[in-house]
C-alpha atoms as a PDB file:
ATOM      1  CA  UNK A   1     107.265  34.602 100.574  1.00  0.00           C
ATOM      2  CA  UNK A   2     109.566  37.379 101.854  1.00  0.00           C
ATOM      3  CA  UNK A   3     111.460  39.288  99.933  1.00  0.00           C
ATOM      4  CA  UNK A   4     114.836  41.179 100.770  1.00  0.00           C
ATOM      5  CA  UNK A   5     117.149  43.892  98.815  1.00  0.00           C
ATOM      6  CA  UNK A   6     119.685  44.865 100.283  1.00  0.00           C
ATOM      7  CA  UNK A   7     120.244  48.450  98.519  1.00  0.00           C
ATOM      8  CA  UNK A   8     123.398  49.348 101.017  1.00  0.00           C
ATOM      9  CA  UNK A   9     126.156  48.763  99.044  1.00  0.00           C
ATOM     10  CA  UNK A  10     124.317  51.365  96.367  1.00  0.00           C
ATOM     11  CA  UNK A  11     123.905  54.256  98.871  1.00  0.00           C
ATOM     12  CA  UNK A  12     127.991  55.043  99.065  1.00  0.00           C
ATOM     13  CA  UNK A  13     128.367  54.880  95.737  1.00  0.00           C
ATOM     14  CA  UNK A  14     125.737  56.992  94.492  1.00  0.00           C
ATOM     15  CA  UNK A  15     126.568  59.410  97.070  1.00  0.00           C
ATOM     16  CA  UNK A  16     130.467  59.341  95.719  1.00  0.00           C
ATOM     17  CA  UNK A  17     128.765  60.045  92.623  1.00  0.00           C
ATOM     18  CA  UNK A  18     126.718  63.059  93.351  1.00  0.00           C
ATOM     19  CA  UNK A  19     129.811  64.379  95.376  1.00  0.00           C
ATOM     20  CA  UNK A  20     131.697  63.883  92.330  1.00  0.00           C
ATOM     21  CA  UNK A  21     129.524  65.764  90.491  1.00  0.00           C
ATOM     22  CA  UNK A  22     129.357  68.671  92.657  1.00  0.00           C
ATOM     23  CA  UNK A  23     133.250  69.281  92.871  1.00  0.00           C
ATOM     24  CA  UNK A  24     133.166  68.624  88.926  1.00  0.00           C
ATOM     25  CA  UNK A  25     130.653  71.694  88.901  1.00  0.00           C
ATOM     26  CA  UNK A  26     132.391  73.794  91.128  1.00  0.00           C
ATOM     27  CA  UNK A  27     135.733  73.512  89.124  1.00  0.00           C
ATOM     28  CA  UNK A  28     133.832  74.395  85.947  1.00  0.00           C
ATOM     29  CA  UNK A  29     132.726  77.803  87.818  1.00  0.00           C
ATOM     30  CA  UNK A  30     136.571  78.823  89.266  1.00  0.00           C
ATOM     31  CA  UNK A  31     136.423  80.827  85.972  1.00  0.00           C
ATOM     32  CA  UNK A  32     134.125  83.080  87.802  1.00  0.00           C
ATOM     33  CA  UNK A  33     136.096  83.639  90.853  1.00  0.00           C
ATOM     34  CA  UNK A  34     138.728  86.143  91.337  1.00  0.00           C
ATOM     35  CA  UNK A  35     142.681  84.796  90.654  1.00  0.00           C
ATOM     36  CA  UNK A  36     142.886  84.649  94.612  1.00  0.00           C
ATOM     37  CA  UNK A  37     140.285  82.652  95.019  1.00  0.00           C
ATOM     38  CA  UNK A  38     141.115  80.680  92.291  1.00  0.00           C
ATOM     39  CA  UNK A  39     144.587  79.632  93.668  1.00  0.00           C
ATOM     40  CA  UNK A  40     142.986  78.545  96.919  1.00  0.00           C
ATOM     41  CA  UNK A  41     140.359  76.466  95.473  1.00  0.00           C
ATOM     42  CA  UNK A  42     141.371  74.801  93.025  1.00  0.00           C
ATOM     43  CA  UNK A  43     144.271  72.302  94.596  1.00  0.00           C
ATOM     44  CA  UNK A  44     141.535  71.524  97.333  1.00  0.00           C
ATOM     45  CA  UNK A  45     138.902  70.820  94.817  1.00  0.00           C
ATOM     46  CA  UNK A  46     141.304  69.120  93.239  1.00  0.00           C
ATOM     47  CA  UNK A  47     142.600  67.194  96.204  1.00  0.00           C
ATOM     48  CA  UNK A  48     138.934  65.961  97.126  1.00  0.00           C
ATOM     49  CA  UNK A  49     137.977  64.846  93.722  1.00  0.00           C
ATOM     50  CA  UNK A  50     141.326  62.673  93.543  1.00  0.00           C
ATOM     51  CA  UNK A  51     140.282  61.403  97.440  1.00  0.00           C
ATOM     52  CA  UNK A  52     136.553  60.770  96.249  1.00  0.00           C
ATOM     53  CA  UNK A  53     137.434  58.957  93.235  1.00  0.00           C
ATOM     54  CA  UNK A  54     139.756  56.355  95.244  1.00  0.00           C
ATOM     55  CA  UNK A  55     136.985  55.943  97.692  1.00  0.00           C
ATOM     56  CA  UNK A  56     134.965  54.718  94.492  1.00  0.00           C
ATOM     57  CA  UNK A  57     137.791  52.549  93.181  1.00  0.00           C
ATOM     58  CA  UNK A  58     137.979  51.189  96.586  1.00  0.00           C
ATOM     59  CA  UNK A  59     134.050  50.055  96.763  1.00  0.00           C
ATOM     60  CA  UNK A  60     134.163  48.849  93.063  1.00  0.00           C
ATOM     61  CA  UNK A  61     136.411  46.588  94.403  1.00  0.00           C
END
């Protein structure tokens, strides 16, 4: 008897996840950034989280 998983469709999403997670983390630190920095960061950080969460609305799918 063989047996088979196929775990593939998990890897992208838990990797969404933990990417998720780390842009979620470095938001919550902008606080400890300089203003400049601040304003550059935070509408890419932004940007990717809003990309990464449609990828993960797109595998749900």
């Amino acid at each position: 008897m063989e047996v088979s998983l196929d775990f593939t469709p998990v890897y992208p999403r838990h990797d969404l996840l933990i990417e998720i997670g780390r842009i979620e983390m470095a938001m919550e630190h902008l606080a400890e950034r300089d203003e400049r920095e601040r304003v550059s960061l935070k509408p890419r950080l932004e940007s990717r989280m809003q990309r990464l969460r449609s990828e993960l609305a797109h595998l749900a799918v």
